[in-house]
C-alpha atoms as a PDB file:
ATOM      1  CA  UNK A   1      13.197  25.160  15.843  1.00  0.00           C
ATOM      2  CA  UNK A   2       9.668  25.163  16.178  1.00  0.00           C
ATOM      3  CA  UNK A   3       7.612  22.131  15.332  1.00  0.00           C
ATOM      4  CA  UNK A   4       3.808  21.829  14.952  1.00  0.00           C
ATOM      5  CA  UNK A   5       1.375  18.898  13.835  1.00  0.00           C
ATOM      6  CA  UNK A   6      -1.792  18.634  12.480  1.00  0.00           C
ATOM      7  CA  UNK A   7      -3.930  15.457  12.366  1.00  0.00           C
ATOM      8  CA  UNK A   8      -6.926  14.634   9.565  1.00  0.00           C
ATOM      9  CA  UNK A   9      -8.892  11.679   8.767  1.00  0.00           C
ATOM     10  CA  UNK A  10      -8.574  10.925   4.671  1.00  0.00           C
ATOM     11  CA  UNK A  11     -11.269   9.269   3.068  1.00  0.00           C
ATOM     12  CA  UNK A  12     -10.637   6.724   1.092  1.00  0.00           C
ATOM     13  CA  UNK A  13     -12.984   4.820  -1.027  1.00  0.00           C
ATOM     14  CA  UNK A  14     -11.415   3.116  -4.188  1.00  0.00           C
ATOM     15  CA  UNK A  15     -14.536   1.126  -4.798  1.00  0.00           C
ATOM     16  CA  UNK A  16     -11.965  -1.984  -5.514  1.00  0.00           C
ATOM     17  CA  UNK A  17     -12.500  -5.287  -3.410  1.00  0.00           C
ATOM     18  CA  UNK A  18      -8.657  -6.334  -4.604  1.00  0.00           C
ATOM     19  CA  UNK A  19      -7.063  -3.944  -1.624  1.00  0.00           C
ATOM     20  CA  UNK A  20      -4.406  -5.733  -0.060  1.00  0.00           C
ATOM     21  CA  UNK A  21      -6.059  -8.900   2.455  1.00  0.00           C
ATOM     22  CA  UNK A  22      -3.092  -8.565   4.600  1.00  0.00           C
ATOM     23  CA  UNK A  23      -3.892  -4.865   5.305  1.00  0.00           C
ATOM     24  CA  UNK A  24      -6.527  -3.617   7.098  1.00  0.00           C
ATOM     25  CA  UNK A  25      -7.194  -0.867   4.298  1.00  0.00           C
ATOM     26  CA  UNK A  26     -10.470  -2.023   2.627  1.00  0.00           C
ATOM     27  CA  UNK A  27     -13.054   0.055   0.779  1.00  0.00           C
ATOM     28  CA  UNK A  28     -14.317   2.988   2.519  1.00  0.00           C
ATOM     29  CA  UNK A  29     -10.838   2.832   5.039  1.00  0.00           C
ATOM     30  CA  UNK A  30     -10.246   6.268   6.518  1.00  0.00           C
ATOM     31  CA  UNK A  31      -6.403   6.554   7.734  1.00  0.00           C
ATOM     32  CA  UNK A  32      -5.434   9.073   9.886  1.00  0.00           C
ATOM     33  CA  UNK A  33      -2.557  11.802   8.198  1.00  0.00           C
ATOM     34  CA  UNK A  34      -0.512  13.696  10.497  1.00  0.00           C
ATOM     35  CA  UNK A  35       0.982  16.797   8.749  1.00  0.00           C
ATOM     36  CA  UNK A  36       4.571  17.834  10.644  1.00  0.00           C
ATOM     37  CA  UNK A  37       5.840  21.400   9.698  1.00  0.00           C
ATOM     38  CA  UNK A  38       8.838  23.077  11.190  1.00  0.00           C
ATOM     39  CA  UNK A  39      10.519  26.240  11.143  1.00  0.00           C
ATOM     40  CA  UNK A  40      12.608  28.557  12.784  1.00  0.00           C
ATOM     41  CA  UNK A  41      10.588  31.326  12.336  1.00  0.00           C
ATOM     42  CA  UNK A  42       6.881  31.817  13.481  1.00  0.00           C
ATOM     43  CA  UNK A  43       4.063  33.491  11.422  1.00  0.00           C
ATOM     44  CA  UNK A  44       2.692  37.138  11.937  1.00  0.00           C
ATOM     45  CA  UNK A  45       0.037  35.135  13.956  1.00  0.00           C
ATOM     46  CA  UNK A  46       2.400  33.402  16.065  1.00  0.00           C
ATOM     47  CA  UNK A  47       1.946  29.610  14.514  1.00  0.00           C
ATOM     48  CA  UNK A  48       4.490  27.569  12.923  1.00  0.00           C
ATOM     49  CA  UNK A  49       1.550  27.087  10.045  1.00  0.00           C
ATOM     50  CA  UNK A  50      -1.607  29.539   9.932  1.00  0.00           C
ATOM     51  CA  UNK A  51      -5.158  27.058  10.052  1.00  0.00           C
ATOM     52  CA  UNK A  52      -6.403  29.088   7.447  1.00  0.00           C
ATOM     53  CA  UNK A  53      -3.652  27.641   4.938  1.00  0.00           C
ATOM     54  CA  UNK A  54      -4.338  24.094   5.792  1.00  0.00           C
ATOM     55  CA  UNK A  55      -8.598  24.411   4.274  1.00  0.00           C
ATOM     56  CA  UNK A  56      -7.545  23.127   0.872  1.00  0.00           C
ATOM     57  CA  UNK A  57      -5.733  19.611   2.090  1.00  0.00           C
ATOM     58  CA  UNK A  58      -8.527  19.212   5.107  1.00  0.00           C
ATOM     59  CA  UNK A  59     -10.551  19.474   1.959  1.00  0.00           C
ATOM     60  CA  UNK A  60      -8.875  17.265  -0.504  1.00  0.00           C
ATOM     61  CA  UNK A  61      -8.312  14.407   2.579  1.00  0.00           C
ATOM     62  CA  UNK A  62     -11.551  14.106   3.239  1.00  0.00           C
ATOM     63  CA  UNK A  63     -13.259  14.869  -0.405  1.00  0.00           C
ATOM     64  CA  UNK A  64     -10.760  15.051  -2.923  1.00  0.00           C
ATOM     65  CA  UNK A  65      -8.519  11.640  -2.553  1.00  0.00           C
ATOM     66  CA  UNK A  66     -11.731   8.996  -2.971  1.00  0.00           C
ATOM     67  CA  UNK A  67     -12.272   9.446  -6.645  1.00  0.00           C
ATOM     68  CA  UNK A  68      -8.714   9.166  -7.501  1.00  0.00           C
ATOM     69  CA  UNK A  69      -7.592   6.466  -5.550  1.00  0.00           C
ATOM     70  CA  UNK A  70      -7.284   4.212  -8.466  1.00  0.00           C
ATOM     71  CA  UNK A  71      -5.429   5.964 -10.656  1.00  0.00           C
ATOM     72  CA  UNK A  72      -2.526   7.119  -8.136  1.00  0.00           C
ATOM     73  CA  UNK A  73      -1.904   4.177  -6.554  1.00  0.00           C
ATOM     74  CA  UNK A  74      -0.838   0.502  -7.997  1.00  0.00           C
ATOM     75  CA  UNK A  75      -2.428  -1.582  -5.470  1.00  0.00           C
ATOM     76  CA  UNK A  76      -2.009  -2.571  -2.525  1.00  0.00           C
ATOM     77  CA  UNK A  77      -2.368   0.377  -1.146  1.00  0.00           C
ATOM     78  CA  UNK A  78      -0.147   0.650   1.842  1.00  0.00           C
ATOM     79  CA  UNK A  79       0.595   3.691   4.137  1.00  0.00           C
ATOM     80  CA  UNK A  80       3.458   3.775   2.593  1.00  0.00           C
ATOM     81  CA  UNK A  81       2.530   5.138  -1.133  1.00  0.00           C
ATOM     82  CA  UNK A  82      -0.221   7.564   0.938  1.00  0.00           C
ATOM     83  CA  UNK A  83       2.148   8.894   3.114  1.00  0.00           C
ATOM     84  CA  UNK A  84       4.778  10.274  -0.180  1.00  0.00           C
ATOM     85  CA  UNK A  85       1.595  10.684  -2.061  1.00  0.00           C
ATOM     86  CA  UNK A  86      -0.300  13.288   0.401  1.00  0.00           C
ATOM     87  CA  UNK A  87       3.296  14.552   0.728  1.00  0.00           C
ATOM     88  CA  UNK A  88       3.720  15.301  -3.042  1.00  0.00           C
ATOM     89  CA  UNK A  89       0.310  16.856  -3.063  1.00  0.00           C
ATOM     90  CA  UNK A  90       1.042  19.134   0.156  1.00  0.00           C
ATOM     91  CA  UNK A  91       4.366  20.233  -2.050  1.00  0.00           C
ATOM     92  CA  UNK A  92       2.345  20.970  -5.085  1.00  0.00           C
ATOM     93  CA  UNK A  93      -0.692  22.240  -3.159  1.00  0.00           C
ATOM     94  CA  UNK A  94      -0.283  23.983  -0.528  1.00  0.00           C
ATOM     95  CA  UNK A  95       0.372  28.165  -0.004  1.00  0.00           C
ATOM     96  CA  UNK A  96       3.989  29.244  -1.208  1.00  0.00           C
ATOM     97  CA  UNK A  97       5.410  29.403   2.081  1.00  0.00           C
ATOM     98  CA  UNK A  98       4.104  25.957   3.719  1.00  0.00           C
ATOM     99  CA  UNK A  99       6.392  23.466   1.309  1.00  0.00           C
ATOM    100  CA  UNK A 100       9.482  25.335   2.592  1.00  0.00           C
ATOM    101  CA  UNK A 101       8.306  23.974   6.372  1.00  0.00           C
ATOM    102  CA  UNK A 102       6.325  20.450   5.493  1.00  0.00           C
ATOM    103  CA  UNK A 103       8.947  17.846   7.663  1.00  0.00           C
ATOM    104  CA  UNK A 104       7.172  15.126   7.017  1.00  0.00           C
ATOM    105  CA  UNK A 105       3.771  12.656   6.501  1.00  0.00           C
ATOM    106  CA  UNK A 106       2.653  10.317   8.866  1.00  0.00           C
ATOM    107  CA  UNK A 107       0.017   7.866   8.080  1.00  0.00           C
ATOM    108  CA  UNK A 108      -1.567   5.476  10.191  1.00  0.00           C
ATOM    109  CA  UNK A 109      -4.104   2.604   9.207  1.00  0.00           C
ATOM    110  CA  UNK A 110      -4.233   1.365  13.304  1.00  0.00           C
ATOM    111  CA  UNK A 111      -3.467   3.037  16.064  1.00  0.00           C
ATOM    112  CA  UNK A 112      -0.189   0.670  16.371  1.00  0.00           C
ATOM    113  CA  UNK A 113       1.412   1.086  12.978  1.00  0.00           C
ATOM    114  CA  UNK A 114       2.267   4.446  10.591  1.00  0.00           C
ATOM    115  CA  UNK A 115       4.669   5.070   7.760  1.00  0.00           C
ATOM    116  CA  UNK A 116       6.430   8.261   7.333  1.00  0.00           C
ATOM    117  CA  UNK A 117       7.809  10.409   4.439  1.00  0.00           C
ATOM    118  CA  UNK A 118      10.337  12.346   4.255  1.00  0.00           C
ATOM    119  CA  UNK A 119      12.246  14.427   1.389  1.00  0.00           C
ATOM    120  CA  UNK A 120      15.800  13.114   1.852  1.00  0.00           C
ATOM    121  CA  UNK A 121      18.256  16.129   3.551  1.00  0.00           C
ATOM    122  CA  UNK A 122      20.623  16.936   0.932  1.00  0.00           C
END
């Protein structure tokens, strides 16, 4: 089984003062998503997931997420609720064959701390 990770900084700005005080999130907080794919298979270019099929979520992370902050989360927002969120988006987003190897979401407000999603093995 191969394994490969990539790492992105999302930008989040929810223009809302009431994030969570206990958090360190706060307006303009940029966590840092690592994307886990595995498969037992490589691509024609030899990569468990070709860079050129990533462009769209390196896009949405750091452009796409700000505006709609508010409406996808209930606050607090914890790295919790981004970590299944970015993961629903990467299942709905992404090129047909990446869902089939997305493991999982990490996402990490300090360097000490992260919250990962999963889909449940059946």
């Amino acid at each position: 089984m191969y394994e490969s990770q990539r790492t992105f900084k999302a930008y989040l700005d929810d223009g809302a003062a009431d994030i969570d005080p206990n958090r360190p999130a706060q307006r303009g907080y940029e966590p840092t998503v690592v994307v886990v794919f595995r498969s037992d298979q490589l691509t024609d270019s030899g990569a468990v997931v070709d860079e050129g099929d990533l462009v769209g979520l390196g896009t949405y992370l750091t452009d796409g997420i700000g505006a709609e902050v508010r409406e996808v989360f209930s606050l607090p927002l914890t790295e919790e609720r981004l970590a299944r969120h970015f993961f629903g988006w990467c299942m709905a987003h992404l090129p047909r064959s990446l869902p089939d190897r997305l493991a999982e979401i990490r996402v990490s407000q300090t360097p000490y701390t992260n919250a990962v999603y999963r889909e449940s093995e059946s």
